[in-house]
PDB file of N, CA and C in Angstrom:
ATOM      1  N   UNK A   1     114.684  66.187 -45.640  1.00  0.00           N
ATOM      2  CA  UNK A   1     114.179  67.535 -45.713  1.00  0.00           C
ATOM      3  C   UNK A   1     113.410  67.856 -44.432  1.00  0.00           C
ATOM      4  N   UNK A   2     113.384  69.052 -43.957  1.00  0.00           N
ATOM      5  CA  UNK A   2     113.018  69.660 -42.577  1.00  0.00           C
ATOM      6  C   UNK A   2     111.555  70.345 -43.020  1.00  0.00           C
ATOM      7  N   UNK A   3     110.803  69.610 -42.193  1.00  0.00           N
ATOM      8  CA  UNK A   3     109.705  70.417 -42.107  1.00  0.00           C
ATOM      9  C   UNK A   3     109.522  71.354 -41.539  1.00  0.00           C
ATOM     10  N   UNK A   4     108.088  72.283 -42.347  1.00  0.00           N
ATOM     11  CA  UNK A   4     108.314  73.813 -42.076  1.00  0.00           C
ATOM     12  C   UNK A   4     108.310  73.776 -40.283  1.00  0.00           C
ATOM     13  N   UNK A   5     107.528  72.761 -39.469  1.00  0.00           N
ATOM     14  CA  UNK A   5     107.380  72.495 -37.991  1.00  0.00           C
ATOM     15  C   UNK A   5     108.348  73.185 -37.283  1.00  0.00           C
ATOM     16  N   UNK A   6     109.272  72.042 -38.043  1.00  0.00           N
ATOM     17  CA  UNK A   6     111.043  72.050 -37.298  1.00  0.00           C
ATOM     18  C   UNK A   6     111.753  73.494 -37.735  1.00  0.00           C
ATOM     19  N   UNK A   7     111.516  73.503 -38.602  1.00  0.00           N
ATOM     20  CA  UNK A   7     112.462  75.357 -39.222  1.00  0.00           C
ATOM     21  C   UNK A   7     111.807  76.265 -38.125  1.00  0.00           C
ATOM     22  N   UNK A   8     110.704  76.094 -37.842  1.00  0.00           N
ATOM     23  CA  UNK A   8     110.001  77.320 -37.094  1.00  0.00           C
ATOM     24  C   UNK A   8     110.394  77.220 -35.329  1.00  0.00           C
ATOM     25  N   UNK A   9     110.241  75.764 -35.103  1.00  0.00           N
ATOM     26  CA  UNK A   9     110.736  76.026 -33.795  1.00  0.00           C
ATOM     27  C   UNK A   9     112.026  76.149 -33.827  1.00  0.00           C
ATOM     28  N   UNK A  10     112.910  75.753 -34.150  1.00  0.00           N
ATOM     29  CA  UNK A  10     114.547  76.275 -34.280  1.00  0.00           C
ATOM     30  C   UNK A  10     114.623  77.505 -34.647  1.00  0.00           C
ATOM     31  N   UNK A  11     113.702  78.507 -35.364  1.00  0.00           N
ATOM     32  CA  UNK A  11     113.859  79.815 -35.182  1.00  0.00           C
ATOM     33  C   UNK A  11     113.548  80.153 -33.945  1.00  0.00           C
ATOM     34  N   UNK A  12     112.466  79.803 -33.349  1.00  0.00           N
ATOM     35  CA  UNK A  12     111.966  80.347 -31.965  1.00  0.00           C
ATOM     36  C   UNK A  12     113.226  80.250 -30.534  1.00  0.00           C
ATOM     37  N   UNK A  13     114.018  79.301 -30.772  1.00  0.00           N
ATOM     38  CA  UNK A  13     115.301  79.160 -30.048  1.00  0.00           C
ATOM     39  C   UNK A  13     116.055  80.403 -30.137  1.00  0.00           C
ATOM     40  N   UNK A  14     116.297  80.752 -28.854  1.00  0.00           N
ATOM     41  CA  UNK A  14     117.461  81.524 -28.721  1.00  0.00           C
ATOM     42  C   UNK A  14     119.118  81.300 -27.950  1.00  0.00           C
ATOM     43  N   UNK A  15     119.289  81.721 -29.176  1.00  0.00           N
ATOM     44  CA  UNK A  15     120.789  80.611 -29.101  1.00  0.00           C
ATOM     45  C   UNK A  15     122.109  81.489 -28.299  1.00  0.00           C
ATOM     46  N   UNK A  16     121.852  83.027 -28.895  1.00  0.00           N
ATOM     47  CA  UNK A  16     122.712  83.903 -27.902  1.00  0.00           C
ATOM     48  C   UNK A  16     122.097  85.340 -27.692  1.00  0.00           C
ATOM     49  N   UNK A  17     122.310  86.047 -26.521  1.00  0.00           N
ATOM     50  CA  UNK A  17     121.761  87.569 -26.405  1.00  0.00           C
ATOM     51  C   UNK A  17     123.094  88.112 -26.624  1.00  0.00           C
ATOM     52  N   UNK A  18     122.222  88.838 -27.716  1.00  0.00           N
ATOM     53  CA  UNK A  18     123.082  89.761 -28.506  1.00  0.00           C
ATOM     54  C   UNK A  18     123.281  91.301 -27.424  1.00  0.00           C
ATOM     55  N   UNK A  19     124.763  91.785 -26.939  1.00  0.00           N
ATOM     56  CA  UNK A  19     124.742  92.480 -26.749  1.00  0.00           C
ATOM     57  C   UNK A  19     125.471  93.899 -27.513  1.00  0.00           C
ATOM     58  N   UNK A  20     124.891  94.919 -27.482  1.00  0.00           N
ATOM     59  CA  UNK A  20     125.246  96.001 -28.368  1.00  0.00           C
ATOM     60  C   UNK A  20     126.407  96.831 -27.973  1.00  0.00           C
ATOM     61  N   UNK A  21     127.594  96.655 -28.806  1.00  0.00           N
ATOM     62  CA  UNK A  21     128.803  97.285 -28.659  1.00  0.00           C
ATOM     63  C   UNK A  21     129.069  98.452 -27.625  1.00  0.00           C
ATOM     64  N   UNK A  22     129.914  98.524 -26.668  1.00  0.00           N
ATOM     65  CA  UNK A  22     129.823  99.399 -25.966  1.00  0.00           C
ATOM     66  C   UNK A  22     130.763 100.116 -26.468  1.00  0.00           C
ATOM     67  N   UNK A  23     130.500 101.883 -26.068  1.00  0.00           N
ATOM     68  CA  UNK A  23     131.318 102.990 -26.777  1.00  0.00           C
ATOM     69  C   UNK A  23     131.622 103.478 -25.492  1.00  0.00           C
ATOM     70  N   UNK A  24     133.079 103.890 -24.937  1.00  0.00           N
ATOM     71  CA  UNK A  24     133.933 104.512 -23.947  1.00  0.00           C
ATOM     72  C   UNK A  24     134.963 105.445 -24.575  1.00  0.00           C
ATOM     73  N   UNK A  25     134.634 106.774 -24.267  1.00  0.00           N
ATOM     74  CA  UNK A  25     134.888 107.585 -24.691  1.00  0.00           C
ATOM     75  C   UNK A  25     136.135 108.232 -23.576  1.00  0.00           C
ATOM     76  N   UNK A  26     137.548 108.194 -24.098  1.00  0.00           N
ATOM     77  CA  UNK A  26     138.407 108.579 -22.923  1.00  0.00           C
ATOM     78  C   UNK A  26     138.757 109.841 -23.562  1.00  0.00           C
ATOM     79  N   UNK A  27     138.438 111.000 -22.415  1.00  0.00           N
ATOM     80  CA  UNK A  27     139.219 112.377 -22.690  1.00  0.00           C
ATOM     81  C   UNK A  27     140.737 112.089 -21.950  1.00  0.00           C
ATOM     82  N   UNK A  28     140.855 112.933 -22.523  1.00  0.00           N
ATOM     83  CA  UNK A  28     143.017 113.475 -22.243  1.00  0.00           C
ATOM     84  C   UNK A  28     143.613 114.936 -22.733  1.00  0.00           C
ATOM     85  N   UNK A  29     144.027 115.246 -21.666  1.00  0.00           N
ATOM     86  CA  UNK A  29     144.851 116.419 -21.387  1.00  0.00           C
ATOM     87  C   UNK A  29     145.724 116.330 -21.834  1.00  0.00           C
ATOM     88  N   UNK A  30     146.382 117.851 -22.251  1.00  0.00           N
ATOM     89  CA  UNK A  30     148.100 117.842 -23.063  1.00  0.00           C
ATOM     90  C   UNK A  30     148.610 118.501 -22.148  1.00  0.00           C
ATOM     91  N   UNK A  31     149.898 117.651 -21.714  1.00  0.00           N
ATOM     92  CA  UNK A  31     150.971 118.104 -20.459  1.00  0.00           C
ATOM     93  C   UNK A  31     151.976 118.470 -20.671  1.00  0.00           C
ATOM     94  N   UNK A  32     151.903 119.296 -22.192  1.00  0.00           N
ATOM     95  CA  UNK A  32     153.261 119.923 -22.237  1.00  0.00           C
ATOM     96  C   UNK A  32     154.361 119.173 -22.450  1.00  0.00           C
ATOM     97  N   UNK A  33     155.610 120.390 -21.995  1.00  0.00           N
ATOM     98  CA  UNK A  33     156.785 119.573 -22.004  1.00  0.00           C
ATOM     99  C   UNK A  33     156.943 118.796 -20.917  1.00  0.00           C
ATOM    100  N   UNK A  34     157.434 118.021 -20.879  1.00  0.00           N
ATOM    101  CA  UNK A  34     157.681 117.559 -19.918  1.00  0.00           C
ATOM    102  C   UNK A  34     159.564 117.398 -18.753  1.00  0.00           C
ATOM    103  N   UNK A  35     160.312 117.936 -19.852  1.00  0.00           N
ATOM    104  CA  UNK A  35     161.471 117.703 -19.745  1.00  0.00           C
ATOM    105  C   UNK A  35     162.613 118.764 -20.813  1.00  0.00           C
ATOM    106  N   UNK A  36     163.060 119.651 -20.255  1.00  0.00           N
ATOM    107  CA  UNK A  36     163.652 120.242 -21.571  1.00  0.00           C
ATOM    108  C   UNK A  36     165.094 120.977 -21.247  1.00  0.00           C
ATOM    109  N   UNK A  37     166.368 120.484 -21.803  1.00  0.00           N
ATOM    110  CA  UNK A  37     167.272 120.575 -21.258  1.00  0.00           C
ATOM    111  C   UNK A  37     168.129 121.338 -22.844  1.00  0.00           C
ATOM    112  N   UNK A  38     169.726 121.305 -22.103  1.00  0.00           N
ATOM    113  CA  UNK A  38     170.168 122.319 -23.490  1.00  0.00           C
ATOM    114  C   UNK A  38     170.693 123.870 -23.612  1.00  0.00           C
ATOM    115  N   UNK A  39     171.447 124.698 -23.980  1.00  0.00           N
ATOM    116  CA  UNK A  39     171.437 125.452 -24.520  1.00  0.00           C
ATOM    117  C   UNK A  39     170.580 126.340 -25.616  1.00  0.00           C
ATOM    118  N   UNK A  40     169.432 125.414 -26.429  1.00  0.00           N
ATOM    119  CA  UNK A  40     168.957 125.731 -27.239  1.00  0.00           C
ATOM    120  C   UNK A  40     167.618 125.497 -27.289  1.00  0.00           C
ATOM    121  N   UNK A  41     167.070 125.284 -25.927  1.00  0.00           N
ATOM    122  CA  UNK A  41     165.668 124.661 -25.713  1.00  0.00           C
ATOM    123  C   UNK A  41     164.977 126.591 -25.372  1.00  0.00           C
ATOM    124  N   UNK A  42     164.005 125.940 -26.168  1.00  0.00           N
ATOM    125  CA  UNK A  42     162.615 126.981 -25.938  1.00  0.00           C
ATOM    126  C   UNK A  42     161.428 126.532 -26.040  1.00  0.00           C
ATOM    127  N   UNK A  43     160.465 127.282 -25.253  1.00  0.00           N
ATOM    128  CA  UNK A  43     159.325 126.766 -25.337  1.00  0.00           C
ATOM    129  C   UNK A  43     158.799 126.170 -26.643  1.00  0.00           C
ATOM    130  N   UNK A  44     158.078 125.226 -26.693  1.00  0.00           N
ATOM    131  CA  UNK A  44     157.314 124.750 -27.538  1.00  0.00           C
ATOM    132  C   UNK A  44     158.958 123.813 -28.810  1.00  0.00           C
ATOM    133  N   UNK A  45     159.872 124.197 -28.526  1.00  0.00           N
ATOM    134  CA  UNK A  45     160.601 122.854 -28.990  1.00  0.00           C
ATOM    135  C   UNK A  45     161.376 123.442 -30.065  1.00  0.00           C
ATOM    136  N   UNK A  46     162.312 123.058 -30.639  1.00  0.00           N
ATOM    137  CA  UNK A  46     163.386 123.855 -31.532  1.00  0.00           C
ATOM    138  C   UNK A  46     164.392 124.415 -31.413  1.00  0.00           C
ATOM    139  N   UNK A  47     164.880 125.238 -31.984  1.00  0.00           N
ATOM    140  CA  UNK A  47     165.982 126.567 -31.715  1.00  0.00           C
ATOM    141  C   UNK A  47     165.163 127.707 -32.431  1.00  0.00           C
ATOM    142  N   UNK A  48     165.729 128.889 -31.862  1.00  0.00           N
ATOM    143  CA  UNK A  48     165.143 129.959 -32.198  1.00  0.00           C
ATOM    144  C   UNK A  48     165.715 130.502 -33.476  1.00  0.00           C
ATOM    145  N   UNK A  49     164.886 131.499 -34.413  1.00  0.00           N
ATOM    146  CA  UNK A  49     164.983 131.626 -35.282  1.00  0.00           C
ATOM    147  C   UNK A  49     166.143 133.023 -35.237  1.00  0.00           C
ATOM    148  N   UNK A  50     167.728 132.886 -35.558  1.00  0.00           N
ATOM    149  CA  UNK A  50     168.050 134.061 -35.550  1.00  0.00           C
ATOM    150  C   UNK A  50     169.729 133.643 -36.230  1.00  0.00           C
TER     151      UNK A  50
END
């Protein structure tokens, strides 16, 4: 059995520095189409309604 001595200095040990999660926040742009080929291409994607 461990005396209270020993419990206390083994708390006083520091065993690792804790570091606090880092948060990276990436913005991003919408680039559209990029490519749009066809007979039946229109903006924003589909065929037209007709």
């Amino acid at each position: 059995m461990k005396t209270i001595e020993e419990q206390i200095e083994k708390q006083k040990e520091v065993k690792e520095v804790y570091e606090k999660p880092a948060i990276e926040i990436i913005e991003m742009e919408t680039e559209g189409i990029l490519c749009g080929s066809g007979g039946d291409y229109n903006p924003g994607g589909g065929r037209p309604w007709s």
